[in-house]
Protein backbone atom coordinates (compact mmCIF):
# COMPACT_ATOMS: atom_id res chain seq x y z
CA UNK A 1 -14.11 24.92 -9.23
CA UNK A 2 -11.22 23.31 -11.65
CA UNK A 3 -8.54 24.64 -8.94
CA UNK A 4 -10.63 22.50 -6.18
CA UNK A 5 -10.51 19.53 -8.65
CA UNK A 6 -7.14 19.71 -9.69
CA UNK A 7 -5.99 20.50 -5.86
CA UNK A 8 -7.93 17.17 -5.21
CA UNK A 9 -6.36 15.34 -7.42
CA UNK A 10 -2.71 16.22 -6.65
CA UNK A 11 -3.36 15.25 -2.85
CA UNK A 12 -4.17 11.84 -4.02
CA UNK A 13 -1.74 11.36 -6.35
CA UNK A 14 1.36 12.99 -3.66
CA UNK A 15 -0.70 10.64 -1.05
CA UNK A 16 -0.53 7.75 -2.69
CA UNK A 17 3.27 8.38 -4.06
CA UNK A 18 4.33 8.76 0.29
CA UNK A 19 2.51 5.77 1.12
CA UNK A 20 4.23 3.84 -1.62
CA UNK A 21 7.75 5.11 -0.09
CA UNK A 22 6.45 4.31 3.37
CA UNK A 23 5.13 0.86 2.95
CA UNK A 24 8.67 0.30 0.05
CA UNK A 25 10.82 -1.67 2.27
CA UNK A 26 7.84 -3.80 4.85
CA UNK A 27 8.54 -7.17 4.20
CA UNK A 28 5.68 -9.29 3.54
CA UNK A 29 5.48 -12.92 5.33
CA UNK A 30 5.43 -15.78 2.73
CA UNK A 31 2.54 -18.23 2.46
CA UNK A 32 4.37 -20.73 3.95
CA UNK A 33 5.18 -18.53 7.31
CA UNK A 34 1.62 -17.05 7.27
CA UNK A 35 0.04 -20.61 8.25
CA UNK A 36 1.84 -23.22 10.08
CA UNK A 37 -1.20 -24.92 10.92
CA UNK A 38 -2.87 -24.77 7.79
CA UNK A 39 -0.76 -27.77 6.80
CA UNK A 40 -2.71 -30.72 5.64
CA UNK A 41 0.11 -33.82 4.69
């Protein structure tokens, strides 16, 4: 039963770690660029 938790838990943890590599270099768009229309001068 530990084995299953602990097997659990390093899936997660190696999981999360790739998806932080993946998503490393996505740029996200500013405020300003999200938008446009939004504008109210």
């Amino acid at each position: 039963m530990v084995w299953l938790i602990l097997a659990l838990v390093f899936g997660v943890v190696i999981g999360n770690i790739m998806l932080l590599k993946h998503t490393a270099h996505m740029k996200m768009p500013s405020l300003k660029q999200r938008h446009p229309e939004d504008k109210n001068d």
